[in-house]
N, C-alpha and C. Protein backbone atom coordinates (compact mmCIF):
# COMPACT_ATOMS: atom_id res chain seq x y z
N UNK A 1 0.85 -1.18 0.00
CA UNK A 1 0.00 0.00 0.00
C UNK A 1 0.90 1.25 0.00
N UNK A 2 0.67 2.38 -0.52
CA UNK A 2 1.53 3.05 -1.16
C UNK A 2 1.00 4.26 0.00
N UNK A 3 1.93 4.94 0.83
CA UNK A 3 1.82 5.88 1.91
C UNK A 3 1.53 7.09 1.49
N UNK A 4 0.37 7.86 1.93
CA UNK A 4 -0.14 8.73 1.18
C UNK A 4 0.45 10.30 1.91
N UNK A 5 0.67 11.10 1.13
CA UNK A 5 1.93 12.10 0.82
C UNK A 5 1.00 13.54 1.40
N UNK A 6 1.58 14.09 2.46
CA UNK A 6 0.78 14.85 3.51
C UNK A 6 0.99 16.46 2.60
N UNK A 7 0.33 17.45 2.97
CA UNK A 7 -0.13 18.74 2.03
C UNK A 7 1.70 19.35 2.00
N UNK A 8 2.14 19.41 2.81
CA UNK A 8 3.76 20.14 3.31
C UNK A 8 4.52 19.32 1.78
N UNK A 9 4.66 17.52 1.96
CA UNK A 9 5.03 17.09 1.14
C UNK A 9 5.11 17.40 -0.43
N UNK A 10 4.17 16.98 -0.81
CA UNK A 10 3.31 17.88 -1.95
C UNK A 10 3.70 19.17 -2.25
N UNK A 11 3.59 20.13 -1.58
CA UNK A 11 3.93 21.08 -2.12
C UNK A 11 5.93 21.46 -2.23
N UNK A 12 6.38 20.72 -1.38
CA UNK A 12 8.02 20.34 -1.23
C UNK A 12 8.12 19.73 -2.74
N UNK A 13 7.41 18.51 -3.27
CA UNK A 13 7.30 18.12 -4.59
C UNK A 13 7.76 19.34 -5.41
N UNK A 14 6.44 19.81 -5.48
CA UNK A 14 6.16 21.06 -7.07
C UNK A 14 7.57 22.17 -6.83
N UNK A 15 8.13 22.27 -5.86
CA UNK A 15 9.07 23.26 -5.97
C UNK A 15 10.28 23.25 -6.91
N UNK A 16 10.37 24.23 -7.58
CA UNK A 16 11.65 23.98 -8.91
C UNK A 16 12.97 23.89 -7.59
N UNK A 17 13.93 23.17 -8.60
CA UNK A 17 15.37 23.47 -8.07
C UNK A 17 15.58 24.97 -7.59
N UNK A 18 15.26 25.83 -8.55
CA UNK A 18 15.66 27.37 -7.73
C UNK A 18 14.95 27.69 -6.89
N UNK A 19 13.54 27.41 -6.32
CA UNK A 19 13.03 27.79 -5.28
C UNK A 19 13.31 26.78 -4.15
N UNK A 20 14.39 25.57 -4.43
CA UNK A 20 14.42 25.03 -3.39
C UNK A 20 16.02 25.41 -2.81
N UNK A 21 16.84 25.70 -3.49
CA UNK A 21 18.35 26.71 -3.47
C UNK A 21 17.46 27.96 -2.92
N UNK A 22 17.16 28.76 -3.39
CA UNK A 22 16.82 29.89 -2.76
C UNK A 22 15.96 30.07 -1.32
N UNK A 23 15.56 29.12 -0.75
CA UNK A 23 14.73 28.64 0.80
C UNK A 23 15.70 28.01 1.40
N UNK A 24 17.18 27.22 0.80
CA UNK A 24 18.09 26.82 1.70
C UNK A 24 19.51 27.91 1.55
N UNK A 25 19.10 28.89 0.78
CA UNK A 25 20.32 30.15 0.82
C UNK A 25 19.60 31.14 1.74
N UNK A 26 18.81 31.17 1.94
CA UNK A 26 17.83 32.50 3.20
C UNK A 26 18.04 31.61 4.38
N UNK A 27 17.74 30.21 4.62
CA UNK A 27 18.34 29.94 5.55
C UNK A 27 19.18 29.91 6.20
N UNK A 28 20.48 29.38 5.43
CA UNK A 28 21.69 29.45 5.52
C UNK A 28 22.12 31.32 5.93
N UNK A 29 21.63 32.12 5.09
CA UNK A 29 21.54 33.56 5.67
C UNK A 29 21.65 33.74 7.26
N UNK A 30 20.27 33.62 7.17
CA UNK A 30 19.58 33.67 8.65
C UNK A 30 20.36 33.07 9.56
N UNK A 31 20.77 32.03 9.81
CA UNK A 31 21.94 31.44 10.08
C UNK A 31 22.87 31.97 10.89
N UNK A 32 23.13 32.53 9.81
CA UNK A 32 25.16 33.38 10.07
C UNK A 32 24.60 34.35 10.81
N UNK A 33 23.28 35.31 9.81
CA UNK A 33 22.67 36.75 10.61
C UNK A 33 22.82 36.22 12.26
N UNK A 34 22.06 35.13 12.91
CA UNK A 34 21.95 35.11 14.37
C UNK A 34 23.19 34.30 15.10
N UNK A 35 23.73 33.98 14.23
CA UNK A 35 25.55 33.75 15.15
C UNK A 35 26.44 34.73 14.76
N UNK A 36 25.86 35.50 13.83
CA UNK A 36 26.96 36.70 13.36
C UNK A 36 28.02 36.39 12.50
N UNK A 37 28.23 37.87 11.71
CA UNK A 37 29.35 37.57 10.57
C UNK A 37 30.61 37.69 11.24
N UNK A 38 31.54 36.78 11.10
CA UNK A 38 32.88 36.91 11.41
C UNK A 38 33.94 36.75 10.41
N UNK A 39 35.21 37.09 10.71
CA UNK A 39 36.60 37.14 9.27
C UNK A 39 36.40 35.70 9.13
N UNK A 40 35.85 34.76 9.77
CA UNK A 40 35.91 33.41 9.31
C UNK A 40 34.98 32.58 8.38
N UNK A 41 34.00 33.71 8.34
CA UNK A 41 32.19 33.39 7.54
C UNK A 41 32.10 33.91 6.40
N UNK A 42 33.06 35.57 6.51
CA UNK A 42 32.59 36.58 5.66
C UNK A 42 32.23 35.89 4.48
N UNK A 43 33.57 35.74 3.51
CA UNK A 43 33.46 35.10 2.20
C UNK A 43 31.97 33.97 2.17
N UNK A 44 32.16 33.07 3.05
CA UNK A 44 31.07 32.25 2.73
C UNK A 44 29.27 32.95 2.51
N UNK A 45 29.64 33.99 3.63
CA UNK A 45 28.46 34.36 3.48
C UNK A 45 27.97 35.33 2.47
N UNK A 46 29.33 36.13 1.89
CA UNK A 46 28.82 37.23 0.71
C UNK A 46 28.81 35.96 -0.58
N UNK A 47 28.85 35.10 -0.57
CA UNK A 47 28.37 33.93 -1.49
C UNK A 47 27.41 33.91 -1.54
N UNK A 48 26.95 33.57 -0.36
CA UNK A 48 25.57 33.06 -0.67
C UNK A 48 24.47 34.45 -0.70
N UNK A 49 24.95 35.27 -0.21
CA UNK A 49 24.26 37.18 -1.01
C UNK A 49 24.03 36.96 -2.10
N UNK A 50 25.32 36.98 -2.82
CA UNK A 50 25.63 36.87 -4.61
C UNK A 50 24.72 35.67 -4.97
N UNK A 51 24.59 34.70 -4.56
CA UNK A 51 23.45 33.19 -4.86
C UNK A 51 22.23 33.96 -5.07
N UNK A 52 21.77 34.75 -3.92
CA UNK A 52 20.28 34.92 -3.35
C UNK A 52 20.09 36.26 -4.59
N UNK A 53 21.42 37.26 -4.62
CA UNK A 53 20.96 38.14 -5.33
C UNK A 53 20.56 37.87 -7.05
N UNK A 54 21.40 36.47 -7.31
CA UNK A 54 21.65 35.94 -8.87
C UNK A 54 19.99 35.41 -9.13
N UNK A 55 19.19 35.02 -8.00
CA UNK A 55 18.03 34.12 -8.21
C UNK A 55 17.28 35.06 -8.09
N UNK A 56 17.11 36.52 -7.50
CA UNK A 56 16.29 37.43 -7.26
C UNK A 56 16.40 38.32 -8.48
N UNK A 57 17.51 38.15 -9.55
CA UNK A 57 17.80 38.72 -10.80
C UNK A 57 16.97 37.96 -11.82
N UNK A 58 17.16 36.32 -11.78
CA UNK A 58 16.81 35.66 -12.80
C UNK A 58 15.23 35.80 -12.78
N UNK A 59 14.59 35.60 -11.31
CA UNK A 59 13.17 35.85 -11.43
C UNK A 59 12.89 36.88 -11.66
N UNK A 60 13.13 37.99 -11.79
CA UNK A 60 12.55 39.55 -11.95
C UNK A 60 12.66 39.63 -13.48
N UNK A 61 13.41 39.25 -14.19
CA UNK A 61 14.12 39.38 -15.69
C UNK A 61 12.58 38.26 -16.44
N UNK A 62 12.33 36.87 -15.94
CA UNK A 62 11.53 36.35 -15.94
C UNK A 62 10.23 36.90 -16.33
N UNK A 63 9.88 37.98 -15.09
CA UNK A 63 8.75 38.15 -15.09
C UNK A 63 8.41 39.83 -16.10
N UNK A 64 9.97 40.13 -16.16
CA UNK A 64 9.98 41.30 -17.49
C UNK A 64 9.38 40.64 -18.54
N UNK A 65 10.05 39.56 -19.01
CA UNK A 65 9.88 38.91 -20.33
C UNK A 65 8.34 38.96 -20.69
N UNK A 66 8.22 38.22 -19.97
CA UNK A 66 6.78 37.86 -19.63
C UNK A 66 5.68 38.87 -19.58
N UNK A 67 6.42 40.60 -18.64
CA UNK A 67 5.42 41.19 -19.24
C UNK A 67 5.42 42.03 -20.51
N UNK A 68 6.59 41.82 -21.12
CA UNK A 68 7.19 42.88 -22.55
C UNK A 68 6.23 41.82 -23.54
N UNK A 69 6.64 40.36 -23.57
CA UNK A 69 5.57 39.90 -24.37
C UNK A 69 4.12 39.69 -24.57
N UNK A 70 3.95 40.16 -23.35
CA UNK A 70 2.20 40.05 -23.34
C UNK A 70 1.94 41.10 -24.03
N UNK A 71 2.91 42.53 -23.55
CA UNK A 71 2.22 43.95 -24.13
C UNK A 71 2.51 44.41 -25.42
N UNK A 72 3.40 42.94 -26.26
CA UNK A 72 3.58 43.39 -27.45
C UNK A 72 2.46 42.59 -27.95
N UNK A 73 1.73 41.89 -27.28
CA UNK A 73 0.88 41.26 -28.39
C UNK A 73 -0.37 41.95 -27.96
């Protein structure tokens, strides 16, 4: 009998790869934010800035496209 897959699950499913990188790079954020940045984190953590800021670029550019082509048609 095949175990039936609770609402949290399911929606963990439908999530693309970038929305599931981008919910474990805010974490990872949050993280460092409440133990604090130190000379030993810095780099790691302006990484994962540059991650969060690269995915907050690709979706916005996304949703340009999306509206330049609607309003050309």
């Amino acid at each position: 009998m095949a175990e039936e897959k609770k609402p949290e699950q399911i929606e963990q499913a439908e999530k693309t790869l970038t929305e599931k990188v981008k919910e474990l790079v805010e974490t990872k954020i949050e993280k460092l934010m409440e133990t604090g940045i130190q000379v030993g984190n810095i780099d790691y953590f302006t990484k994962l800035v540059d991650i969060h800021k690269d995915i907050e670029n690709e979706e916005y550019w996304k949703v340009k496209k999306e509206v330049l082509e609607n309003d050309v048609r």
